[in-house]
PDB file of N, CA and C in Angstrom:
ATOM      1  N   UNK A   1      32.076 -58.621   8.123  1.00  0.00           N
ATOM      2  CA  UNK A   1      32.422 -57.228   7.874  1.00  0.00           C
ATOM      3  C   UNK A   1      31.489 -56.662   6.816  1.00  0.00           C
ATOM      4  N   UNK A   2      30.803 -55.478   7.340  1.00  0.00           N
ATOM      5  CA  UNK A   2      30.320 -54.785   6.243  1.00  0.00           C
ATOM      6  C   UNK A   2      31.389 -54.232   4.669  1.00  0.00           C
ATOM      7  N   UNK A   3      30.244 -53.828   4.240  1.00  0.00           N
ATOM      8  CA  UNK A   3      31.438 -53.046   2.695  1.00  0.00           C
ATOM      9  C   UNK A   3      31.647 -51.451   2.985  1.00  0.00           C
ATOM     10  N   UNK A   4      31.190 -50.846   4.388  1.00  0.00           N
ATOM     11  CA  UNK A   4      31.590 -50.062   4.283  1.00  0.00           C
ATOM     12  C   UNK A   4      33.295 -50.291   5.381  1.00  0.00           C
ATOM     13  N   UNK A   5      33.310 -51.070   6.528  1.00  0.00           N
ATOM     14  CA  UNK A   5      34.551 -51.803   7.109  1.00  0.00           C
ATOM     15  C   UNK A   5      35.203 -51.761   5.805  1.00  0.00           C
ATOM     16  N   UNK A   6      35.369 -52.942   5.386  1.00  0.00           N
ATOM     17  CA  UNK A   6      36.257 -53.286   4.521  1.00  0.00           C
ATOM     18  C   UNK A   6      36.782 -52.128   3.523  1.00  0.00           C
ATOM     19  N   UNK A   7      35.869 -50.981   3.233  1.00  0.00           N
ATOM     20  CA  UNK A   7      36.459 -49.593   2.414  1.00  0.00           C
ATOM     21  C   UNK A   7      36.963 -48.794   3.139  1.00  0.00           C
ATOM     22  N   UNK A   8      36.786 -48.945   4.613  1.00  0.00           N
ATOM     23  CA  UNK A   8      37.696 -47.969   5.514  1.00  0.00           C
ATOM     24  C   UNK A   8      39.293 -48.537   5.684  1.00  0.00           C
ATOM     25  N   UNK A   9      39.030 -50.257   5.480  1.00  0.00           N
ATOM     26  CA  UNK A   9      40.292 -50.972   5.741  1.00  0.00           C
ATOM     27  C   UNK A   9      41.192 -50.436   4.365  1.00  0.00           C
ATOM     28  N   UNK A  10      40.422 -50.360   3.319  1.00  0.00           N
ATOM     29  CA  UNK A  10      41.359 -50.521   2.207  1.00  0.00           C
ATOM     30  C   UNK A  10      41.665 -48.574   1.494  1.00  0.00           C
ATOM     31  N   UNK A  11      40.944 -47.983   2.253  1.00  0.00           N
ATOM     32  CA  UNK A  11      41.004 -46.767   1.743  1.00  0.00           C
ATOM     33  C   UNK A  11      42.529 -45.792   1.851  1.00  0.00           C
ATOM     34  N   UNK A  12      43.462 -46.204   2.758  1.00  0.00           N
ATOM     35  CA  UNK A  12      44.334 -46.117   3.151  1.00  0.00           C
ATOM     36  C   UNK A  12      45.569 -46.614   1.799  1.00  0.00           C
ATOM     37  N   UNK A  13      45.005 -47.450   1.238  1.00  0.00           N
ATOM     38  CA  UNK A  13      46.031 -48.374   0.368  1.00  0.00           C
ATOM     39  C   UNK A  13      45.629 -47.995  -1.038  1.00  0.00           C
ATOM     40  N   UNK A  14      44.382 -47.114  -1.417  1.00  0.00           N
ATOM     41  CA  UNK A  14      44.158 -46.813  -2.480  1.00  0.00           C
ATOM     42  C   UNK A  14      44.562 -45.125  -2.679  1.00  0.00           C
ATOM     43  N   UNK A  15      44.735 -44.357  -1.368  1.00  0.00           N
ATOM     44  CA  UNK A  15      45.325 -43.333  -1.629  1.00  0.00           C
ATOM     45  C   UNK A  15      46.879 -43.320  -2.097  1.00  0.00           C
ATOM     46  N   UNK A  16      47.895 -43.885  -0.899  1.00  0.00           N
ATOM     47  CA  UNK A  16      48.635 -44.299  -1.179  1.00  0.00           C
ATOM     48  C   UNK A  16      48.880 -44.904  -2.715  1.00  0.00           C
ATOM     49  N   UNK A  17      48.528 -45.803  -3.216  1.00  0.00           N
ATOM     50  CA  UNK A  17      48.293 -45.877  -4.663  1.00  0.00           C
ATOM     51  C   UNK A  17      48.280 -45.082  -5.702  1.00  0.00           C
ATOM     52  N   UNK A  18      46.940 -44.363  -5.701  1.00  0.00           N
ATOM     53  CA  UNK A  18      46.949 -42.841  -6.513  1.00  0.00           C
ATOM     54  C   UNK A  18      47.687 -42.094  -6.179  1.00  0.00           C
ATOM     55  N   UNK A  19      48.160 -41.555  -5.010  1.00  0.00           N
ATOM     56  CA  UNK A  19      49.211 -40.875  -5.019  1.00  0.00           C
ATOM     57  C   UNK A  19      50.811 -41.131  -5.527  1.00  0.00           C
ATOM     58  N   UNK A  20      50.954 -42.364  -5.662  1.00  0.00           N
ATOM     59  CA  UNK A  20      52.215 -42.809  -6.386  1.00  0.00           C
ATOM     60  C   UNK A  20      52.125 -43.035  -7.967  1.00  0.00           C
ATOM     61  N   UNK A  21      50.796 -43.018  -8.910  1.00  0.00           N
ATOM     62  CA  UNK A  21      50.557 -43.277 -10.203  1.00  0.00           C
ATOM     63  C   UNK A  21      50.748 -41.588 -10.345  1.00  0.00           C
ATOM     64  N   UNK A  22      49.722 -40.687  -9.151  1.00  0.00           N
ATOM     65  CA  UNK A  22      49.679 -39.085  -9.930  1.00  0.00           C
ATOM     66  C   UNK A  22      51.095 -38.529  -9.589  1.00  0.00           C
ATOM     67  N   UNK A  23      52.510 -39.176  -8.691  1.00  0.00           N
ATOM     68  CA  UNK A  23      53.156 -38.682  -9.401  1.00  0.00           C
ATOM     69  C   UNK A  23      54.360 -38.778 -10.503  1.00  0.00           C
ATOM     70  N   UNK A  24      53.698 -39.921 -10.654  1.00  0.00           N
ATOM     71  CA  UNK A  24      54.792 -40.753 -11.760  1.00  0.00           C
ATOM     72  C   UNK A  24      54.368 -39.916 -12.745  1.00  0.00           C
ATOM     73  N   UNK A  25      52.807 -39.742 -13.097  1.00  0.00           N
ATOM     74  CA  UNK A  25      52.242 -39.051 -14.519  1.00  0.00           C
ATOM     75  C   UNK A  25      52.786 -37.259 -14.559  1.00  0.00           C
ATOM     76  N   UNK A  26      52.730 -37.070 -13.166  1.00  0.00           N
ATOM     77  CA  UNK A  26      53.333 -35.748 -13.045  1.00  0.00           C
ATOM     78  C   UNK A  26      54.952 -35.608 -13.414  1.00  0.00           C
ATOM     79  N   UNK A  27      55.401 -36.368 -13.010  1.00  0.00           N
ATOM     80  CA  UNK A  27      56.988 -36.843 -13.625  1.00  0.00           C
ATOM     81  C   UNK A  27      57.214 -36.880 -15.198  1.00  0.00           C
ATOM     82  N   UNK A  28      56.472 -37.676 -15.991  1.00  0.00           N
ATOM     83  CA  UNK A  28      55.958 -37.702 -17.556  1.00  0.00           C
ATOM     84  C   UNK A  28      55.705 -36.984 -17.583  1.00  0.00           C
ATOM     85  N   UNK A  29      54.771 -35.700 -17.262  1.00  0.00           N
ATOM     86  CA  UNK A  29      54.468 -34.296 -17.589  1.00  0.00           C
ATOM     87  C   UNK A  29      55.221 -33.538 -17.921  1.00  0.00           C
ATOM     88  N   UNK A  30      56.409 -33.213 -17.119  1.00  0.00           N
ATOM     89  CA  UNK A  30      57.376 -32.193 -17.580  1.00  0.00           C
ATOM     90  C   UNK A  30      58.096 -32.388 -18.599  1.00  0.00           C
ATOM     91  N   UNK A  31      58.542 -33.807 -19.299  1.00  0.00           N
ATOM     92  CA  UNK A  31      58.624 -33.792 -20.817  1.00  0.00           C
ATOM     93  C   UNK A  31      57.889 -33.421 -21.635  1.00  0.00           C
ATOM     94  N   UNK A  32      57.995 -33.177 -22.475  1.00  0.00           N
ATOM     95  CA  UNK A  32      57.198 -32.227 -23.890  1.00  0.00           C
ATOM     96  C   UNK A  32      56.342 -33.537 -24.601  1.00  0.00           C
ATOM     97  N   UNK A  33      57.389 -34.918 -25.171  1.00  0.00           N
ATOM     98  CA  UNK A  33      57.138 -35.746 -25.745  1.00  0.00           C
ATOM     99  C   UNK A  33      56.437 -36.383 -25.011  1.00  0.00           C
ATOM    100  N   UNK A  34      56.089 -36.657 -23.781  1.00  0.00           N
ATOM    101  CA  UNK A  34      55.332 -37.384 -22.949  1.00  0.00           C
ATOM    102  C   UNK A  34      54.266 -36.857 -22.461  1.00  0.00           C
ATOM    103  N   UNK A  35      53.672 -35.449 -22.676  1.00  0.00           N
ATOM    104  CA  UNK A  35      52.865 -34.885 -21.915  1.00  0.00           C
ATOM    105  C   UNK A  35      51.606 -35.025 -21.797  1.00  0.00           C
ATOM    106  N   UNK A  36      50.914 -35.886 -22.982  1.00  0.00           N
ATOM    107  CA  UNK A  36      49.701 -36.101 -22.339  1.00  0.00           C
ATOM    108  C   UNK A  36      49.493 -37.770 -22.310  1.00  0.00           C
ATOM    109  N   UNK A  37      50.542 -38.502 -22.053  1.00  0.00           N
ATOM    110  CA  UNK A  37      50.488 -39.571 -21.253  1.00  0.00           C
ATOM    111  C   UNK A  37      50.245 -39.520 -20.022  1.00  0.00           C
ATOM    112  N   UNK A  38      51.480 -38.398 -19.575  1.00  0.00           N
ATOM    113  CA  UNK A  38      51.704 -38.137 -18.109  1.00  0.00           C
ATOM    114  C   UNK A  38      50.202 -37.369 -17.592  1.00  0.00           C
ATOM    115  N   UNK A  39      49.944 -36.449 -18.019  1.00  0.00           N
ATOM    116  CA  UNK A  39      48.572 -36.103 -17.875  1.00  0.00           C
ATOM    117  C   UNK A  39      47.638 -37.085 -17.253  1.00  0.00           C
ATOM    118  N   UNK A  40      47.726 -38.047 -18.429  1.00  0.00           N
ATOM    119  CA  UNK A  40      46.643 -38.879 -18.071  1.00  0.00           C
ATOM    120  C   UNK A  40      47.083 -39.838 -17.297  1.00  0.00           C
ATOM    121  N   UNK A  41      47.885 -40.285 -17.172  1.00  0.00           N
ATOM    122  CA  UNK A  41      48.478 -41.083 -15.627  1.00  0.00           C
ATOM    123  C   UNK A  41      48.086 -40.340 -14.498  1.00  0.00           C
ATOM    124  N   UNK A  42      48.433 -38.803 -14.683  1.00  0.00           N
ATOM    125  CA  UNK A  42      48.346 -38.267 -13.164  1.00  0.00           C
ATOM    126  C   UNK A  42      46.680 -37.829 -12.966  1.00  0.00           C
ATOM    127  N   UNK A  43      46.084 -38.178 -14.124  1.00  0.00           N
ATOM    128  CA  UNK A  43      43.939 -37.930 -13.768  1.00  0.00           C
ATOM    129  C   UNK A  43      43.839 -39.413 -13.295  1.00  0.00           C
ATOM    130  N   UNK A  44      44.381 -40.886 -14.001  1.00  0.00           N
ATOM    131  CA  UNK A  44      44.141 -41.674 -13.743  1.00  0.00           C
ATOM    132  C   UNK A  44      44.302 -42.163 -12.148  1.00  0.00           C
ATOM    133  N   UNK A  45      45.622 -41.479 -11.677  1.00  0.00           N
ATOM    134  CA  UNK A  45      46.028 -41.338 -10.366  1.00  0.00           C
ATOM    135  C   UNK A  45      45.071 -40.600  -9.011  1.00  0.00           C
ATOM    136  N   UNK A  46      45.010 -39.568  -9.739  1.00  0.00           N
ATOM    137  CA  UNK A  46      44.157 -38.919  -8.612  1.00  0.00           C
ATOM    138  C   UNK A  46      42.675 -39.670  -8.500  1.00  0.00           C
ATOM    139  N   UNK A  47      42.145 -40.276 -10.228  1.00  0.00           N
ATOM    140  CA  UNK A  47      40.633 -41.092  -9.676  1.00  0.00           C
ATOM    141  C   UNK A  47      41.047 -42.387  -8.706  1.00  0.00           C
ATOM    142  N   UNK A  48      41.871 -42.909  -8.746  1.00  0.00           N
ATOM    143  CA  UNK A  48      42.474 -43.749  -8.329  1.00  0.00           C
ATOM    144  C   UNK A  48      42.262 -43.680  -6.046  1.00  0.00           C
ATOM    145  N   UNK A  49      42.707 -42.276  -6.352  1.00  0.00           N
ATOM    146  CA  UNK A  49      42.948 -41.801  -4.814  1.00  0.00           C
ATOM    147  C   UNK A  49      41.519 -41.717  -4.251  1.00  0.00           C
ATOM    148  N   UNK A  50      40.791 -40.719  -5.439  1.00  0.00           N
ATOM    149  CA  UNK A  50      39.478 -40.706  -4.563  1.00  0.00           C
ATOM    150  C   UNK A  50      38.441 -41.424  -4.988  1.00  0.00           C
ATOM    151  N   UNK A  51      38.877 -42.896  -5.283  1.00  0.00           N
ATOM    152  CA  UNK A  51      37.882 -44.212  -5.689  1.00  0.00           C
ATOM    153  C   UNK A  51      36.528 -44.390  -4.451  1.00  0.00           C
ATOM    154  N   UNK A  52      37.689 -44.306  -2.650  1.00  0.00           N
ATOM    155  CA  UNK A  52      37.004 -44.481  -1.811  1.00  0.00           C
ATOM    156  C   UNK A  52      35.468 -43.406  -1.447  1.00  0.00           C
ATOM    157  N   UNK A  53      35.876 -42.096  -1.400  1.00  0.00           N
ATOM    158  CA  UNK A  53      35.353 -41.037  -1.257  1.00  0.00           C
ATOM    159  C   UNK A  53      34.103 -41.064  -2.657  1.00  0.00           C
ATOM    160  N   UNK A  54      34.672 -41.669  -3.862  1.00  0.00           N
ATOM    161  CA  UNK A  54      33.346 -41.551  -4.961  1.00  0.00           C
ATOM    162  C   UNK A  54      32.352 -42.122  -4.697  1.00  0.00           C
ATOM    163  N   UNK A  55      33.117 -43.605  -3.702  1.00  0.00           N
ATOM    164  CA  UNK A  55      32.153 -44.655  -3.677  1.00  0.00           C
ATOM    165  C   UNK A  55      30.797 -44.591  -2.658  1.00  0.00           C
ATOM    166  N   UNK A  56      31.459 -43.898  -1.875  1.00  0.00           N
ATOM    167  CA  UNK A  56      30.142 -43.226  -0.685  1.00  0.00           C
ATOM    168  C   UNK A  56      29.677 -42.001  -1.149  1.00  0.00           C
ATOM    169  N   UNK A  57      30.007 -41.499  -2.505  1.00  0.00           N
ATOM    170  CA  UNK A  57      29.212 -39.909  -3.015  1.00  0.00           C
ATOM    171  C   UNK A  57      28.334 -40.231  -3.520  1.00  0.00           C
ATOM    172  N   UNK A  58      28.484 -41.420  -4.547  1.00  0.00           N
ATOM    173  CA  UNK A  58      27.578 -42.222  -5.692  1.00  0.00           C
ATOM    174  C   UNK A  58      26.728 -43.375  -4.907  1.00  0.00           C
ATOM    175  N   UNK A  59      26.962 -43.178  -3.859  1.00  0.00           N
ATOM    176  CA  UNK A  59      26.129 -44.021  -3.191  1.00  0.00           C
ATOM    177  C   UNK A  59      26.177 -46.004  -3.410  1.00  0.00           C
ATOM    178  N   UNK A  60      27.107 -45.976  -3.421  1.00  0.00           N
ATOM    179  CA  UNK A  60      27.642 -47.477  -4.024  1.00  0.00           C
ATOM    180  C   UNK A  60      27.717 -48.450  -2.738  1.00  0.00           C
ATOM    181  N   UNK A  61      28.440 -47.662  -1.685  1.00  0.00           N
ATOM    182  CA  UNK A  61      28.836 -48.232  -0.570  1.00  0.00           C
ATOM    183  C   UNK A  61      27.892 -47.064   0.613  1.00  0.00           C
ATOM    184  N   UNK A  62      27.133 -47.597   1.429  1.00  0.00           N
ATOM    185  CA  UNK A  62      26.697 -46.506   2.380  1.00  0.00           C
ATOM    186  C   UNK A  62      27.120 -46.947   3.947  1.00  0.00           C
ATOM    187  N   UNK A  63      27.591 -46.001   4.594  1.00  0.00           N
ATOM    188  CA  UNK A  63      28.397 -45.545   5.904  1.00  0.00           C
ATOM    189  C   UNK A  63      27.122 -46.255   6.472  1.00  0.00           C
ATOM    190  N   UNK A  64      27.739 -46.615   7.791  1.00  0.00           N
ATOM    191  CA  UNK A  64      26.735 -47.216   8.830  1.00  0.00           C
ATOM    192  C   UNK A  64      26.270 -46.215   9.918  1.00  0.00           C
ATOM    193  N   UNK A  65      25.071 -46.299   9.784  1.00  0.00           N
ATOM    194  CA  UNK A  65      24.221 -45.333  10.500  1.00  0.00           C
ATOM    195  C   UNK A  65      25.382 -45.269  12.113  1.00  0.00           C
ATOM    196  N   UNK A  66      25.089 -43.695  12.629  1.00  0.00           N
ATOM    197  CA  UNK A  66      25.829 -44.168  14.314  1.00  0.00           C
ATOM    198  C   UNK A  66      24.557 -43.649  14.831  1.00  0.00           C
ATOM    199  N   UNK A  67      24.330 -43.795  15.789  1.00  0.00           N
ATOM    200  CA  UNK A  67      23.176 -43.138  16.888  1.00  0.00           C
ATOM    201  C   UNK A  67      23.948 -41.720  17.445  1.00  0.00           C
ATOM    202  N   UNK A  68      23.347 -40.454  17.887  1.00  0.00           N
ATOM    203  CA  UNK A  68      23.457 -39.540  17.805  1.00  0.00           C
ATOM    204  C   UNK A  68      23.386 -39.377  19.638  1.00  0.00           C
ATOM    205  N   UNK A  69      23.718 -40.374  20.287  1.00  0.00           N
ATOM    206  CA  UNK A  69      23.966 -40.522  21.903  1.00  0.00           C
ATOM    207  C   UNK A  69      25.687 -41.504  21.906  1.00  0.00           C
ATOM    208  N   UNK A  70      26.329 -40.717  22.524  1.00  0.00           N
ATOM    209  CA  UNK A  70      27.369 -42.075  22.528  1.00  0.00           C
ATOM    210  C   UNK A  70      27.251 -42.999  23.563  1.00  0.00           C
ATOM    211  N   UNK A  71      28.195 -43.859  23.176  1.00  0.00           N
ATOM    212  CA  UNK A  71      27.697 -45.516  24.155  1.00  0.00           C
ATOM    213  C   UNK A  71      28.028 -45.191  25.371  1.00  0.00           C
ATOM    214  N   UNK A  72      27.252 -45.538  26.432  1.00  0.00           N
ATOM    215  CA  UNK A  72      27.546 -45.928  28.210  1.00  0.00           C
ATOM    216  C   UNK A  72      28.182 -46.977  28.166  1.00  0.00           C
TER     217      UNK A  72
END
């Protein structure tokens, strides 16, 4: 398996992820005394979500070429 396979396999499980940290931090937010914990749970959350998407922006992981004919 390439590393870009294996980031399509796991990209699914890292949104899911960030989306359950950004809204726990969003939860901590609406307290006063907690608010920039929660804050930062819910930035930590959302980098969290788009770990996959950074990783092919920054060029870390690169998509596999397709040919521009589809297969017979």
């Amino acid at each position: 398996m390439t590393s870009f396979e294996v980031l399509q396999s796991v990209s699914v499980i890292f949104h899911l992820a960030g989306l359950a940290v950004c809204l726990a931090g969003l939860g901590l937010a609406r307290r006063p005394q907690r608010r920039w914990i929660g804050r930062s749970l819910a930035l930590l959350g959302f980098i969290i979500a788009a770990t996959p998407t950074l990783l092919q922006l920054l060029g870390v992981i690169e998509p596999v070429p397709m040919s521009s004919l589809p297969p017979a």
